[in-house]
N, C-alpha and C. Protein backbone atom coordinates (compact mmCIF):
# COMPACT_ATOMS: atom_id res chain seq x y z
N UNK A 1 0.84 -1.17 0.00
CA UNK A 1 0.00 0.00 0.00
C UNK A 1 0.89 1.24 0.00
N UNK A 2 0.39 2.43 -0.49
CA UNK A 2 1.07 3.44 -0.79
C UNK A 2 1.87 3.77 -1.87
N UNK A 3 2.87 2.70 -2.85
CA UNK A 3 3.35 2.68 -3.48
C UNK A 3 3.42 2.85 -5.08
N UNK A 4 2.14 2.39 -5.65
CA UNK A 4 2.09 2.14 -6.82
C UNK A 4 2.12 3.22 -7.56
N UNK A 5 1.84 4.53 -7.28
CA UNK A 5 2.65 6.11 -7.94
C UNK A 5 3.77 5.88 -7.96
N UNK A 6 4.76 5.39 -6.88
CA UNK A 6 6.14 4.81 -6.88
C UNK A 6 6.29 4.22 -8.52
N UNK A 7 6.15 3.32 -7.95
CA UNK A 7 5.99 2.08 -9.49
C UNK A 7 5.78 2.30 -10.50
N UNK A 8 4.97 2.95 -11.03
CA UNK A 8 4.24 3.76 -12.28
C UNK A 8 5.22 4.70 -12.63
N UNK A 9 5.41 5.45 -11.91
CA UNK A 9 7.05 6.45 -12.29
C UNK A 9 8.32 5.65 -13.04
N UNK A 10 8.46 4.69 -11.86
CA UNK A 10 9.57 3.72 -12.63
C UNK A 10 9.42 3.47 -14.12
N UNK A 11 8.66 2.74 -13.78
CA UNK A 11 7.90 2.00 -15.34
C UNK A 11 8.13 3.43 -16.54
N UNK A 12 7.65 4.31 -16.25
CA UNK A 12 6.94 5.53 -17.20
C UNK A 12 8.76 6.33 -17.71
N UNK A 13 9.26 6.22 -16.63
CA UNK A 13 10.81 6.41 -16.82
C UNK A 13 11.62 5.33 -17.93
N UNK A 14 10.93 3.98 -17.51
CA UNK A 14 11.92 2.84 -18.27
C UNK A 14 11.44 2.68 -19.42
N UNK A 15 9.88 3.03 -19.84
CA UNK A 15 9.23 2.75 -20.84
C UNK A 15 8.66 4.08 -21.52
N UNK A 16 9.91 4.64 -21.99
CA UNK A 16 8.76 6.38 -22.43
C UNK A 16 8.12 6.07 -23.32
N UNK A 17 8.81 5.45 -24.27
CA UNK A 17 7.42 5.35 -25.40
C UNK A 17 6.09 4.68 -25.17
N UNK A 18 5.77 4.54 -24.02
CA UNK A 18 4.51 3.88 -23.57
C UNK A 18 3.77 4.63 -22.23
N UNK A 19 2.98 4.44 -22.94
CA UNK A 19 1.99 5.70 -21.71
C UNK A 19 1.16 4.59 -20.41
N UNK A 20 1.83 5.34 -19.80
CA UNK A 20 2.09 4.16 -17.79
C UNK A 20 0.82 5.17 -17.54
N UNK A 21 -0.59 3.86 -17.14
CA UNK A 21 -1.69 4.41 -16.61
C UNK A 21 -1.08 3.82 -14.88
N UNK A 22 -1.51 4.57 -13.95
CA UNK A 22 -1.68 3.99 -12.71
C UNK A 22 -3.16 4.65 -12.03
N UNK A 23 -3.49 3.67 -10.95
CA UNK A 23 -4.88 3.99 -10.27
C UNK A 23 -4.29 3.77 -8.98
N UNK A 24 -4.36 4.58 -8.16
CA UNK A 24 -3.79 5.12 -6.75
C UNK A 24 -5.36 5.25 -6.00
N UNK A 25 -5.08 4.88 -4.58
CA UNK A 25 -5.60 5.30 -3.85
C UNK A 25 -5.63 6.53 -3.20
N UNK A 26 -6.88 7.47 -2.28
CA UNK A 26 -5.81 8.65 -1.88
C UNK A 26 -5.39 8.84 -0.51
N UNK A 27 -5.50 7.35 -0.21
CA UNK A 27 -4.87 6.83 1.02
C UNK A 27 -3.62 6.80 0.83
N UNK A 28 -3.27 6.07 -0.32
CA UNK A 28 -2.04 5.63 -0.92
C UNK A 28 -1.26 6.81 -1.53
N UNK A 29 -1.98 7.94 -1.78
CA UNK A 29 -1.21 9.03 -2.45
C UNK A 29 -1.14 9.68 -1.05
N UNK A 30 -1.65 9.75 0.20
CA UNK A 30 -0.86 11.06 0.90
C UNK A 30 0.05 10.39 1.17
N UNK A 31 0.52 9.09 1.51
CA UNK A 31 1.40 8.00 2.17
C UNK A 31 3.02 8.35 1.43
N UNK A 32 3.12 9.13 -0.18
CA UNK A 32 4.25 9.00 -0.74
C UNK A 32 3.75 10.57 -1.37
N UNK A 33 3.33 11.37 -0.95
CA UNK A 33 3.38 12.95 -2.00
C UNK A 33 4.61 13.54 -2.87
N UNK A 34 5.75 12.98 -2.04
CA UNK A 34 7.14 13.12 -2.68
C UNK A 34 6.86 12.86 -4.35
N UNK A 35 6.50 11.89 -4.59
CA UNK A 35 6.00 11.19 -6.03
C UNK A 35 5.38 12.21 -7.05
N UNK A 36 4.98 13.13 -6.53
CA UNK A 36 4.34 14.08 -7.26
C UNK A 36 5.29 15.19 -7.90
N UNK A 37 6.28 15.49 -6.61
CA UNK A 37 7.35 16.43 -7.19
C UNK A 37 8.25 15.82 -8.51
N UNK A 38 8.31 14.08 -7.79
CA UNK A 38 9.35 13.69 -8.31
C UNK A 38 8.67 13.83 -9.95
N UNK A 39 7.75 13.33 -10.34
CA UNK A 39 7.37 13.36 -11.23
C UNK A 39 7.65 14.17 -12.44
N UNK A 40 7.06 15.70 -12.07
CA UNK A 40 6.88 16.29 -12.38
C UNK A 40 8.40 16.90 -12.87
N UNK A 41 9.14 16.48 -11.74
CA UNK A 41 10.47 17.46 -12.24
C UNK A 41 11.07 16.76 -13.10
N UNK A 42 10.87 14.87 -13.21
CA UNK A 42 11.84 14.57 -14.17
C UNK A 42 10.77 14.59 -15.37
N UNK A 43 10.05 15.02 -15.77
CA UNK A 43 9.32 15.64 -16.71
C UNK A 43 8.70 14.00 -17.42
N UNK A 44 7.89 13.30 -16.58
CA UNK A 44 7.53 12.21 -16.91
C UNK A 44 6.16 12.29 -17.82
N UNK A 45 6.87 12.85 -19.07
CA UNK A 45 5.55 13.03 -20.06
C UNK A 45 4.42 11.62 -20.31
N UNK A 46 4.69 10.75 -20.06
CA UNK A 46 3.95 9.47 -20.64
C UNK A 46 2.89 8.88 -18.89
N UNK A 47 3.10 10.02 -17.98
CA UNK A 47 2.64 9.41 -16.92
C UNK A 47 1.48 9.75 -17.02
N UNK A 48 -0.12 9.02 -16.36
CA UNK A 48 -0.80 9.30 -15.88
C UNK A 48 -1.42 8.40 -14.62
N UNK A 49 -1.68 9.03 -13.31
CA UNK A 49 -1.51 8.93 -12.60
C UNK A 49 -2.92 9.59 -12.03
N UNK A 50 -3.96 8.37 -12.33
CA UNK A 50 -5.66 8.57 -11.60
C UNK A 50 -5.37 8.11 -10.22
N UNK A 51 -6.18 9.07 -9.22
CA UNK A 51 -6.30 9.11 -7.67
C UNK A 51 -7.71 9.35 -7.71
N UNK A 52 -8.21 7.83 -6.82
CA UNK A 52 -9.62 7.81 -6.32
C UNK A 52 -9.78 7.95 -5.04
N UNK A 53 -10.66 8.72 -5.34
CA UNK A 53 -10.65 9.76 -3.88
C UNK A 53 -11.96 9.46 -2.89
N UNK A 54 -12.21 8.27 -1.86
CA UNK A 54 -13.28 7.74 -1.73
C UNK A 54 -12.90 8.28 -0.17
N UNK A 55 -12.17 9.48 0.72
CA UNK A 55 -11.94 9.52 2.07
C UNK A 55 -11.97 8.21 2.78
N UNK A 56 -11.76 6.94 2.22
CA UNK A 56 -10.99 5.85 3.11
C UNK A 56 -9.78 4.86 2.64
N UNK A 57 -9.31 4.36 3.91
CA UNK A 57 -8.26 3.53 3.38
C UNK A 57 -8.83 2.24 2.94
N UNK A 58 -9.83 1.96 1.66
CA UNK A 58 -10.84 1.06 1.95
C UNK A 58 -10.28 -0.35 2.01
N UNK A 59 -9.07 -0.96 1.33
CA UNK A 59 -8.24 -1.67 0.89
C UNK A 59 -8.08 -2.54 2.78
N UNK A 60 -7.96 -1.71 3.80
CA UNK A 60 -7.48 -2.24 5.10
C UNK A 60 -8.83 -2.02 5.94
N UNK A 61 -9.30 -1.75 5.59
CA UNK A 61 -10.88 -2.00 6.44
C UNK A 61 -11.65 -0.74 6.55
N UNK A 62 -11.74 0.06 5.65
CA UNK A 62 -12.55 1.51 5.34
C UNK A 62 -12.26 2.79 6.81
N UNK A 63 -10.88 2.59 7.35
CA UNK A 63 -10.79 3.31 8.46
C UNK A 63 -10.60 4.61 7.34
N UNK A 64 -10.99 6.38 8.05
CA UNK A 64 -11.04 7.67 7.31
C UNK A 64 -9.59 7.94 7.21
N UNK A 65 -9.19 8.26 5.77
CA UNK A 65 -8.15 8.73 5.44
C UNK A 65 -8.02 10.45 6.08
N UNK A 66 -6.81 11.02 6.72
CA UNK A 66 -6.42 11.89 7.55
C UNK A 66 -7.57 13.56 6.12
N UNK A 67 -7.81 14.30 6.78
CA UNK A 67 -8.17 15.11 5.73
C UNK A 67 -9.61 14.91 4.75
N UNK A 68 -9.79 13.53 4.92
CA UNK A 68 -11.00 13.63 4.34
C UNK A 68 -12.11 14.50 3.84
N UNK A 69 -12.37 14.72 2.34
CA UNK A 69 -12.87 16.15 1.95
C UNK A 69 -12.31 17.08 2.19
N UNK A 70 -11.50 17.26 2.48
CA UNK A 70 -11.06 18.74 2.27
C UNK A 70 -9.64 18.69 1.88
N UNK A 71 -9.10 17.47 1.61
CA UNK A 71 -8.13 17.91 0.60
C UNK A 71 -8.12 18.06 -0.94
N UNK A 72 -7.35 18.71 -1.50
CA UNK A 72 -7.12 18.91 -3.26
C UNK A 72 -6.18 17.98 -3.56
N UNK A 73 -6.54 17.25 -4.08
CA UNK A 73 -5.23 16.42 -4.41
C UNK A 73 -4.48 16.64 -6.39
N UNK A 74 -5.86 17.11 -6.66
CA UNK A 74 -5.36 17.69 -8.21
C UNK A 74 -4.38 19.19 -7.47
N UNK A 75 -4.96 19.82 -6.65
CA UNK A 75 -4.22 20.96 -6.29
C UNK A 75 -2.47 20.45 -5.63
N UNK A 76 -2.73 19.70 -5.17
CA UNK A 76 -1.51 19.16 -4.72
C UNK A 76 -0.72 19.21 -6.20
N UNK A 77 -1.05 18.11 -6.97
CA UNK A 77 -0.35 17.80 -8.27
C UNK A 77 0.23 19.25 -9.39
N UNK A 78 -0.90 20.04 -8.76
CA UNK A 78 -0.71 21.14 -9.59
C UNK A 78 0.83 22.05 -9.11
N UNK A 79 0.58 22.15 -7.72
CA UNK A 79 1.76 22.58 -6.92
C UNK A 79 3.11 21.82 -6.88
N UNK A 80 2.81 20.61 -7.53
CA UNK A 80 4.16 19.89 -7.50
C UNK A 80 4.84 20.04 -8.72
N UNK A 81 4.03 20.57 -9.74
CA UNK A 81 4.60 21.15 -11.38
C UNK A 81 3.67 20.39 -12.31
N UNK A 82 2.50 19.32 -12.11
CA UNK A 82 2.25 18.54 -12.80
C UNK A 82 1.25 19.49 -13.96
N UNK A 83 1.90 19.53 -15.28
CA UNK A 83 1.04 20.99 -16.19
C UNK A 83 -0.28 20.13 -16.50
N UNK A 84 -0.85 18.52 -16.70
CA UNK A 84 -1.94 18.55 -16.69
C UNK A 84 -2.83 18.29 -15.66
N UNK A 85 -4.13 18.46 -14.97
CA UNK A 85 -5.20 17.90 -13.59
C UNK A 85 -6.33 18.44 -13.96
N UNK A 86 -7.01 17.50 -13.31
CA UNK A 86 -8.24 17.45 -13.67
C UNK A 86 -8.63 17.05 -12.53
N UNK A 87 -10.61 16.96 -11.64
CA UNK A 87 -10.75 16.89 -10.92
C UNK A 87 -12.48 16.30 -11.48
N UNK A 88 -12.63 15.01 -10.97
CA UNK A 88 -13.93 14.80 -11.42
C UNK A 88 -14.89 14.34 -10.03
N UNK A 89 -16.03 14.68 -10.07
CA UNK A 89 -17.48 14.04 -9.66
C UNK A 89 -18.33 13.66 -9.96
N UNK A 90 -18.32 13.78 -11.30
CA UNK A 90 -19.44 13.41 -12.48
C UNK A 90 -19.05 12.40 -13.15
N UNK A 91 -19.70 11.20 -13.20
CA UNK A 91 -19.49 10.04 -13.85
C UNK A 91 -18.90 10.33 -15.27
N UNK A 92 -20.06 11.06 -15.95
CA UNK A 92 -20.61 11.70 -17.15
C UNK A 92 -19.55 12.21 -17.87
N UNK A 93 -18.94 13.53 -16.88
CA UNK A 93 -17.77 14.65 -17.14
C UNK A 93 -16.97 14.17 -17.59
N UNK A 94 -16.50 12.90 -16.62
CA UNK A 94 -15.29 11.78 -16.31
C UNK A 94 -15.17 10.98 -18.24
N UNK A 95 -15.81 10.57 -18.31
CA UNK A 95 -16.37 10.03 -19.04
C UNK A 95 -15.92 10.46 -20.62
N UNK A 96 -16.78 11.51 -21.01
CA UNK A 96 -16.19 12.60 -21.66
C UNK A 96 -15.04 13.04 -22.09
N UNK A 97 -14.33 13.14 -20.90
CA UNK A 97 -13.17 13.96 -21.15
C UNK A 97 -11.64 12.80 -21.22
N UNK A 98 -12.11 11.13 -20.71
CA UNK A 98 -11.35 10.24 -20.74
C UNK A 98 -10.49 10.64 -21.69
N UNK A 99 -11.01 10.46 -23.21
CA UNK A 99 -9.95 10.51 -23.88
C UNK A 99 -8.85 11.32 -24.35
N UNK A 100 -9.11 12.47 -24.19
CA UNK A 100 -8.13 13.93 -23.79
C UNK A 100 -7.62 13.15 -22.88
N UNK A 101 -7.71 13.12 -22.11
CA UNK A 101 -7.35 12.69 -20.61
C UNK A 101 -5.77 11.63 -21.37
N UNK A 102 -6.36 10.80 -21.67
CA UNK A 102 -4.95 9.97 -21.94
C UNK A 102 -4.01 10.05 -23.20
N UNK A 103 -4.71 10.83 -24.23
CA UNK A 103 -3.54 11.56 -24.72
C UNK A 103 -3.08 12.27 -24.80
N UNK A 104 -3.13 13.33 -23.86
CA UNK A 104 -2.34 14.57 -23.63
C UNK A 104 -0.57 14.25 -23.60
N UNK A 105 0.06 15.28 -23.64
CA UNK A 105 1.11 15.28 -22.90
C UNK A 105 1.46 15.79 -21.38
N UNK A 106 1.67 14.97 -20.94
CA UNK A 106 2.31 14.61 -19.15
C UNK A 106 2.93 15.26 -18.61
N UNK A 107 3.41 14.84 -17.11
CA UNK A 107 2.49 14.24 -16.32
C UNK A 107 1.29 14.75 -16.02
N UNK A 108 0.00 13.98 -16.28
CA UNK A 108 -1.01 14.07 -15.99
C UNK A 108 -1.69 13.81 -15.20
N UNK A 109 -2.66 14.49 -13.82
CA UNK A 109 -2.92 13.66 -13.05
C UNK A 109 -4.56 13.86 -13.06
N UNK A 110 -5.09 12.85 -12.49
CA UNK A 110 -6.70 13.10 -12.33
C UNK A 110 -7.15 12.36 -11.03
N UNK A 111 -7.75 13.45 -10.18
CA UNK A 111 -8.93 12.77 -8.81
C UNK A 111 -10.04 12.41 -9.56
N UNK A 112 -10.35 11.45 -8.59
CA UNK A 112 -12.05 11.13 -9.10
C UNK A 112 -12.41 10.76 -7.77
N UNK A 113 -13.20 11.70 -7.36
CA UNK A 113 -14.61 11.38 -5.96
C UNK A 113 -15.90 10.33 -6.23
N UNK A 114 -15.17 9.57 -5.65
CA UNK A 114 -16.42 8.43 -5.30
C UNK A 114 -16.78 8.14 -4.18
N UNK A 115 -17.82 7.30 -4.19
CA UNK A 115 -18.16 7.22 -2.64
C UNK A 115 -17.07 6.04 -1.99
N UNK A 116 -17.24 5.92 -1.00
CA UNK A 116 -16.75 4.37 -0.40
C UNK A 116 -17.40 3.18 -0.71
N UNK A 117 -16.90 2.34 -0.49
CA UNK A 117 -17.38 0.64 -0.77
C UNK A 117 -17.42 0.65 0.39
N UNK A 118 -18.05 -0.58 1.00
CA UNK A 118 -18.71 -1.07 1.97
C UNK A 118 -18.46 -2.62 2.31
N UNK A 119 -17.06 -3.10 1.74
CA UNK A 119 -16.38 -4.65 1.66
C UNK A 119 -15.78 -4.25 2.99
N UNK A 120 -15.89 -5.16 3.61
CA UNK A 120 -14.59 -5.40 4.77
C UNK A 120 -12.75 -5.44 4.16
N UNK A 121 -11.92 -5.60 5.59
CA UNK A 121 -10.52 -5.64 4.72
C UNK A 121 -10.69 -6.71 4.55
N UNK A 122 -9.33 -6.98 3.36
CA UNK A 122 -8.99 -7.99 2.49
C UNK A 122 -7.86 -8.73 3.41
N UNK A 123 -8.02 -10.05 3.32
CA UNK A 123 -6.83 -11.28 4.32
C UNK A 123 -6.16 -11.85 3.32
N UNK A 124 -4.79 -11.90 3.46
CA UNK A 124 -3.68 -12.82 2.66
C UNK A 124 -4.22 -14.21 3.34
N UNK A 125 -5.29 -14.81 3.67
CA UNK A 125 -5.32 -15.73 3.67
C UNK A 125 -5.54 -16.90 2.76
N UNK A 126 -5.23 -18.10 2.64
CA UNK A 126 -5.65 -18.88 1.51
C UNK A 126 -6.90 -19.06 0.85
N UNK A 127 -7.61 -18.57 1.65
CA UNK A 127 -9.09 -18.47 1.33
C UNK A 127 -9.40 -17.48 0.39
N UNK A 128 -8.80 -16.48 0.79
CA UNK A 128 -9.26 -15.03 -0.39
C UNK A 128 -9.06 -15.08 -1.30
N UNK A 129 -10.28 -14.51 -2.11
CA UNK A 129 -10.47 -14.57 -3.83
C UNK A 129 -9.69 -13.46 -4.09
N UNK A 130 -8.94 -12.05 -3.78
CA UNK A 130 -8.19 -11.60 -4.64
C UNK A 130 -7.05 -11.92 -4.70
N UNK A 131 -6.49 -12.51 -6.21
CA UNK A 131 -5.41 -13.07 -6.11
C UNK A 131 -4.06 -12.38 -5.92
N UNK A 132 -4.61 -11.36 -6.08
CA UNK A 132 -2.89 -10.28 -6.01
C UNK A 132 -2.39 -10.15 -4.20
N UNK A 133 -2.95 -10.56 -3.34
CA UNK A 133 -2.37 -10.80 -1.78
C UNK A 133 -2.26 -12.06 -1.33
N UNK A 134 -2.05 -13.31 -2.79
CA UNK A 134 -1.42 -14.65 -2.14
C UNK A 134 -0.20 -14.89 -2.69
N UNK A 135 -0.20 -13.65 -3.30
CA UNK A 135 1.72 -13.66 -4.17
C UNK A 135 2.36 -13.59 -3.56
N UNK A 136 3.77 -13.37 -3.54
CA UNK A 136 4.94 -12.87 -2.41
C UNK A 136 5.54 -11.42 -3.45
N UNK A 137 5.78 -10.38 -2.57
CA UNK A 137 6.54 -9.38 -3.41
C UNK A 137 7.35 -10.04 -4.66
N UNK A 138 8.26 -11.15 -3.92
CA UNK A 138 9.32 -11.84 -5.09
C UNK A 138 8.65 -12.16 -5.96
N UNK A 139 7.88 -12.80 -6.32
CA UNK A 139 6.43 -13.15 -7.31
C UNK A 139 6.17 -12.28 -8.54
N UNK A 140 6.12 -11.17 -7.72
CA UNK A 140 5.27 -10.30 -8.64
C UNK A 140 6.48 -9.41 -8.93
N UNK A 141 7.99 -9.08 -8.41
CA UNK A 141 8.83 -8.69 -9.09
C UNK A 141 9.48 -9.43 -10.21
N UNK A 142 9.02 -10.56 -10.46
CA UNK A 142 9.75 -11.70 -11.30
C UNK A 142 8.65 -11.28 -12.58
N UNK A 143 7.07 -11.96 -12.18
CA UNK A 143 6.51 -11.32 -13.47
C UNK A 143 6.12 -10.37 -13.62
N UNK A 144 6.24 -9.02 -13.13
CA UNK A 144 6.83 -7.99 -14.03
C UNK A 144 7.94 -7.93 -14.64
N UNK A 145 9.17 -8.48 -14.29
CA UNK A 145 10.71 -8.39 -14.89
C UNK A 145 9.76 -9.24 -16.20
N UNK A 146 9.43 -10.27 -16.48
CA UNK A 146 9.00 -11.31 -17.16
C UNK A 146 8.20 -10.45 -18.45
N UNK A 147 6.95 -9.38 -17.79
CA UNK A 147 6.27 -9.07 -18.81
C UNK A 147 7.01 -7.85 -19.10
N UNK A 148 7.84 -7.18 -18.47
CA UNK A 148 8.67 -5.92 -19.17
C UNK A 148 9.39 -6.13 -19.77
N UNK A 149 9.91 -7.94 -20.79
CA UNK A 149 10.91 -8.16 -21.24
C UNK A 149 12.24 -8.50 -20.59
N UNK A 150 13.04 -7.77 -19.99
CA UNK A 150 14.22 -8.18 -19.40
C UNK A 150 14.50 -9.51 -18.59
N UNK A 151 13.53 -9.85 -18.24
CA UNK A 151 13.58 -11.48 -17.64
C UNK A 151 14.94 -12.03 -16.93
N UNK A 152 15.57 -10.74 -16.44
CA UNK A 152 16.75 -11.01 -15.59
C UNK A 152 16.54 -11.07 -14.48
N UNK A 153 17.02 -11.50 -13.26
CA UNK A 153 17.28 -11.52 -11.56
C UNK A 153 17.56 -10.41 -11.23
């Protein structure tokens, strides 16, 4: 948790000619804000970088993310240098404007306000149906190395 703006940077750095979507939490985005400067300054044109903005950490059991409603998080992005943001509540708007949205030139960022879900947290236990928390980090650094080509250690 927290990371995957991390990740998406990487990627968007290693892969310019390919436009790196990421979907962040905005639990997960106050957790690393650094990510925003960083972004922006190494001029990560191919990034975009959607933050759903539901005021919980819903992923660990819907406890209220610090700030709830009343932060900007496109304003954040804006302050960190990011020249495109956008800020949606409207399904509709959202909708609309998607495709601008992903071919612009970068870094681009977009909130989207939704409500909360209403799932309990998620258990790495053997039982749980989402499969992405019975991997091991090592796992999932292997097939990504795997699907990014390099397939090295």
């Amino acid at each position: 948790m927290g990371h995957a703006a991390d990740f998406a940077l990487g990627i968007a750095l290693a892969q310019p000619e390919r436009t790196v979507v990421c979907l962040n939490g905005d639990g997960s985005m106050l957790m690393t804000l650094g990510t925003l400067v960083t972004a922006a300054s190494v001029q990560a044109t191919n990034l975009v970088l959607f933050v759903i903005d539901n005021g919980t950490y819903e992923i660990t059991g819907s406890q209220l993310v610090p700030g709830r409603g009343a932060v900007d998080y496109a304003g954040m992005a804006r302050a960190a240098g990011f020249p495109r943001t956008f800020t949606f509540e409207d399904a509709a708007a959202y909708e609309d404007a998607l495709t601008d949205i992903l071919k612009g030139r970068g870094p681009t960022f977009v909130s989207l306000r939704v409500q909360p879900g209403d799932q309990g947290p998620i258990s790495r236990s053997p039982h749980e149906t989402a499969r992405y928390l019975q991997v091991s980090l090592e796992e999932s650094v292997a097939k990504l190395r795997a699907d990014l080509g390099s397939g090295s250690s």
